[in-house]
C-alpha atoms as a PDB file:
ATOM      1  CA  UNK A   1       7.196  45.634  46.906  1.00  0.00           C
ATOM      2  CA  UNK A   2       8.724  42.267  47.586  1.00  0.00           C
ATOM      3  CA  UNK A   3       9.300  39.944  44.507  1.00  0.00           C
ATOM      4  CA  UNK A   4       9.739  36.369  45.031  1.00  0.00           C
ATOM      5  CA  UNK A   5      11.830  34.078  42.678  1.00  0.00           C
ATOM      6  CA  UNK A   6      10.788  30.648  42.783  1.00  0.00           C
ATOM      7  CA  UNK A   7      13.486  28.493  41.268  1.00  0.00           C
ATOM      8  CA  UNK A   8      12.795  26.148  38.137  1.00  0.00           C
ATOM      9  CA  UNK A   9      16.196  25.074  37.825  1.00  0.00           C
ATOM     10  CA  UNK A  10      18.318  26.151  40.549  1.00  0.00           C
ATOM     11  CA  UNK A  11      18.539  26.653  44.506  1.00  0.00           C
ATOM     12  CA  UNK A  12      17.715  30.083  45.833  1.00  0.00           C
ATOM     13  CA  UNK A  13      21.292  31.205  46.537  1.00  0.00           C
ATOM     14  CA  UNK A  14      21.856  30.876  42.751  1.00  0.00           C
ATOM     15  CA  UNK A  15      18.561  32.014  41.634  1.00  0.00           C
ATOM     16  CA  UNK A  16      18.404  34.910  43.575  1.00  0.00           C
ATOM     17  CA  UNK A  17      21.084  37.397  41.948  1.00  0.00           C
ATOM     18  CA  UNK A  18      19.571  36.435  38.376  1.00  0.00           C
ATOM     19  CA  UNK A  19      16.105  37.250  39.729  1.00  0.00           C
ATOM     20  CA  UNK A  20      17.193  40.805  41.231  1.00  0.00           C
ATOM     21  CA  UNK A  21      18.916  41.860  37.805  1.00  0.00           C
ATOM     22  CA  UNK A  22      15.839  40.844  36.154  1.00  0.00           C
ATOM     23  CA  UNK A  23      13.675  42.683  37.997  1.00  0.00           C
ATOM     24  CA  UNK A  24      16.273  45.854  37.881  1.00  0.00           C
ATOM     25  CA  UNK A  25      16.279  45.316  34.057  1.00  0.00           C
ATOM     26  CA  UNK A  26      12.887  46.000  33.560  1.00  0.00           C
ATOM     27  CA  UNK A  27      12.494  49.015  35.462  1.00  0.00           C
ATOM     28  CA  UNK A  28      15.079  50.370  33.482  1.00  0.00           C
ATOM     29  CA  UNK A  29      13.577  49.098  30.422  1.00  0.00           C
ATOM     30  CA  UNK A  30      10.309  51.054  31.602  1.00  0.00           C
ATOM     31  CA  UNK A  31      12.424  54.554  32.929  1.00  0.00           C
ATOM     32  CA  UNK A  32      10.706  53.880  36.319  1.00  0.00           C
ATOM     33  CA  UNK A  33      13.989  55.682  37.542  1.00  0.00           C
ATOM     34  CA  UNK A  34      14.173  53.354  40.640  1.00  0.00           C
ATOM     35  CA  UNK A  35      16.712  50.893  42.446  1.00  0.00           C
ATOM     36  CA  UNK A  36      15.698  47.550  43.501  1.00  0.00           C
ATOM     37  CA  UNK A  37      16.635  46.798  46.971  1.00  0.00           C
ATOM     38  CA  UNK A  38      19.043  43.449  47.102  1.00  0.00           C
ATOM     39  CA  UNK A  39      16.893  42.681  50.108  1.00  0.00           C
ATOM     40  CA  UNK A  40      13.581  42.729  48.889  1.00  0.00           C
ATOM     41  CA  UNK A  41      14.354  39.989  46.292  1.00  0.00           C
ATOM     42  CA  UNK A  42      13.726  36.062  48.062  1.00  0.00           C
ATOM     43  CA  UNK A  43      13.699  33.461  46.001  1.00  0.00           C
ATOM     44  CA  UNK A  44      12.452  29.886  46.907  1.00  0.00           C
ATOM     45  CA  UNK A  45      13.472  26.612  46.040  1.00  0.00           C
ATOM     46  CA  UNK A  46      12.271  23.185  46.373  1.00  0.00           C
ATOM     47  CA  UNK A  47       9.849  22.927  43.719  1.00  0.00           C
ATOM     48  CA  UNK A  48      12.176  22.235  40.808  1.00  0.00           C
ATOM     49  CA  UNK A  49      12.722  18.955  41.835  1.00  0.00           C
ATOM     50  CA  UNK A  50      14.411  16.392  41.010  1.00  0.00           C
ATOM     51  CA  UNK A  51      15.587  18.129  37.956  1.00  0.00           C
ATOM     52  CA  UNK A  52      15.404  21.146  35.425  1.00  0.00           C
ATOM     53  CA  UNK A  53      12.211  20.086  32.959  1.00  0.00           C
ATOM     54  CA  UNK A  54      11.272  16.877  35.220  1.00  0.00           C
ATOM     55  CA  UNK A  55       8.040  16.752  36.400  1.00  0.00           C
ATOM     56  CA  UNK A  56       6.699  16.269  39.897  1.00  0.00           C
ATOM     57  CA  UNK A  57       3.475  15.864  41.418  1.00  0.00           C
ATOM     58  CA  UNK A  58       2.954  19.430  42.612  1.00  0.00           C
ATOM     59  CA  UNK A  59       3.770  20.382  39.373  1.00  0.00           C
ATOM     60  CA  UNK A  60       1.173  18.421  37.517  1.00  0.00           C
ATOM     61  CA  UNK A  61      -1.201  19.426  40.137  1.00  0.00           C
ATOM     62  CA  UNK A  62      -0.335  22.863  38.976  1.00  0.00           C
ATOM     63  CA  UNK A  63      -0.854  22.793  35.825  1.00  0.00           C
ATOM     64  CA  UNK A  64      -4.179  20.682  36.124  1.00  0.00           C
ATOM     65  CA  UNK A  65      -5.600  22.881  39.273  1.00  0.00           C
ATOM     66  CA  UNK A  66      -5.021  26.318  36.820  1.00  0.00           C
ATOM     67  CA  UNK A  67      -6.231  24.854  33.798  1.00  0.00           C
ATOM     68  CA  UNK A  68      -9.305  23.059  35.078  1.00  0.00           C
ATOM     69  CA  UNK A  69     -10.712  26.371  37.236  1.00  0.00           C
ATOM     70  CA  UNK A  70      -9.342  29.319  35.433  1.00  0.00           C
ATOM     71  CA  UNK A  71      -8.432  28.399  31.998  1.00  0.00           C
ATOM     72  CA  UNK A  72      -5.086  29.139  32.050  1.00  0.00           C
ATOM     73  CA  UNK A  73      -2.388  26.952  30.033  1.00  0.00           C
ATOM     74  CA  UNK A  74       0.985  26.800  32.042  1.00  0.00           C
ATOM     75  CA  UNK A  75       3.631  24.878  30.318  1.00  0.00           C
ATOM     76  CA  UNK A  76       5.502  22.119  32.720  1.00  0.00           C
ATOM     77  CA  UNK A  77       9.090  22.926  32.332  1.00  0.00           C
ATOM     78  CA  UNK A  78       8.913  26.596  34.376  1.00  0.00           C
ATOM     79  CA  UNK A  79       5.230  28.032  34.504  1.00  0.00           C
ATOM     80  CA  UNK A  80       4.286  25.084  35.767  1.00  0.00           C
ATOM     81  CA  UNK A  81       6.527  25.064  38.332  1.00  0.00           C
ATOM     82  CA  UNK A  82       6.416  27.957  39.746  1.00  0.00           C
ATOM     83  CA  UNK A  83       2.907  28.152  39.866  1.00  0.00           C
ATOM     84  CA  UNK A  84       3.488  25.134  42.192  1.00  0.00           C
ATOM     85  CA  UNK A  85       5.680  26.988  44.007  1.00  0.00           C
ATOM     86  CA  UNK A  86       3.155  29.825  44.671  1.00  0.00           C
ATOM     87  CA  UNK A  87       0.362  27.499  45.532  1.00  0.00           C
ATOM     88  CA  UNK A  88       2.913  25.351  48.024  1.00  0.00           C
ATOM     89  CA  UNK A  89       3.470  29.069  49.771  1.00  0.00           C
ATOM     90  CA  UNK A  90      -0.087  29.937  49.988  1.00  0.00           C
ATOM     91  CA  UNK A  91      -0.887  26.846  51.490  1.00  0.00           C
ATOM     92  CA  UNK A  92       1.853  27.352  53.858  1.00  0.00           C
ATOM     93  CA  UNK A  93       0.832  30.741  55.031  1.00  0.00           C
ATOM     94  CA  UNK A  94       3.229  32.895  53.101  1.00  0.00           C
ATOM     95  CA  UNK A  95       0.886  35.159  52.448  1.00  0.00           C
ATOM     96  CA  UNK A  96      -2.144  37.252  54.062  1.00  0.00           C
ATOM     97  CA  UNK A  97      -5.506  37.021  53.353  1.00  0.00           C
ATOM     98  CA  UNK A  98      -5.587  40.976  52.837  1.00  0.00           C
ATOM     99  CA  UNK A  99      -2.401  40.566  50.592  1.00  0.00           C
ATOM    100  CA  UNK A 100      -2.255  41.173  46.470  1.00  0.00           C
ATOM    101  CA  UNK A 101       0.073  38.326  44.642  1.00  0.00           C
ATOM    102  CA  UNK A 102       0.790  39.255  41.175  1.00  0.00           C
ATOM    103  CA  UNK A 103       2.097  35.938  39.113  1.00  0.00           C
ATOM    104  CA  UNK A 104       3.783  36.513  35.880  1.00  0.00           C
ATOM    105  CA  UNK A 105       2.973  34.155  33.241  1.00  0.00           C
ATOM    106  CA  UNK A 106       5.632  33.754  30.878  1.00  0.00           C
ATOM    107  CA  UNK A 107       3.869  31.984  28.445  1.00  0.00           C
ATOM    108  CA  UNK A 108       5.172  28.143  27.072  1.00  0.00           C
ATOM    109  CA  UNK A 109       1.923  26.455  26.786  1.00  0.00           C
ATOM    110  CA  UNK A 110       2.907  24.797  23.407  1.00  0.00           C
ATOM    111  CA  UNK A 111       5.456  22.750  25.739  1.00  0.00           C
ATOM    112  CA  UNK A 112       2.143  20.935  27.096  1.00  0.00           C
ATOM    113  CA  UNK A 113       1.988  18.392  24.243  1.00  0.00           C
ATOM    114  CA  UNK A 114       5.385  16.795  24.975  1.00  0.00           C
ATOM    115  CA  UNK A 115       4.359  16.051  28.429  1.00  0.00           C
ATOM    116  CA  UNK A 116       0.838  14.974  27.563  1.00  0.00           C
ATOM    117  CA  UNK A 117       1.296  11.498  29.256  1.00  0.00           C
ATOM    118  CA  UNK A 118       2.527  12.962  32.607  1.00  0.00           C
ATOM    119  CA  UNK A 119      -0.806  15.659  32.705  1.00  0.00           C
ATOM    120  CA  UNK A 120      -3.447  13.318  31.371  1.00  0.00           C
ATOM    121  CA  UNK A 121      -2.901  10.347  33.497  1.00  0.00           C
END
């Protein structure tokens, strides 16, 4: 199974080995007894921009678009984010019709009241 990293504070090249012994991590953690391949871990970058826990239009869009038509809270600094990220692929193609995405919510949601002007305007 692929996993894709999408950066919320770095470029892919730096993102990526993080993201691999992450994912490593917690199949140990779960005794899965298996080896993530190097090469099935991509990351993508682009939608951190300009800065680590700045926002940006796609990510405001995210957060709006998930909360409006599924009730789900992402916070702005990194669910937020990559959430953006994931839509900007989809709408790019990235992904079948026939494929399964699984997005991992890491929670943060309290972090939506400090950027309350950004999401409400």
């Amino acid at each position: 199974i692929p996993i894709v990293g999408i950066g919320v504070s770095r470029d892919p090249q730096d993102q990526a080995p993080i993201v691999h012994k992450e994912a490593q991590a917690v199949c140990d953690l779960l005794g899965l007894g298996l080896t993530v391949p190097r090469e099935k871990v991509v990351c993508v970058g682009g939608y951190w921009q300009p800065k680590y826990s700045v926002p940006n239009p796609r990510m405001i869009e995210a957060v709006r678009l998930l909360a409006r038509t599924e009730a789900i809270l992402l916070d702005p600094v990194y669910t937020g984010k990559a959430m953006a990220g994931l839509i900007g692929m989809s709408r790019e193609g990235a992904f079948g019709r026939d494929e399964n995405v699984l997005f991992l919510h890491t929670g943060g949601a309290p972090a939506l009241h400090a950027y309350e002007r950004e999401l409400l305007a």
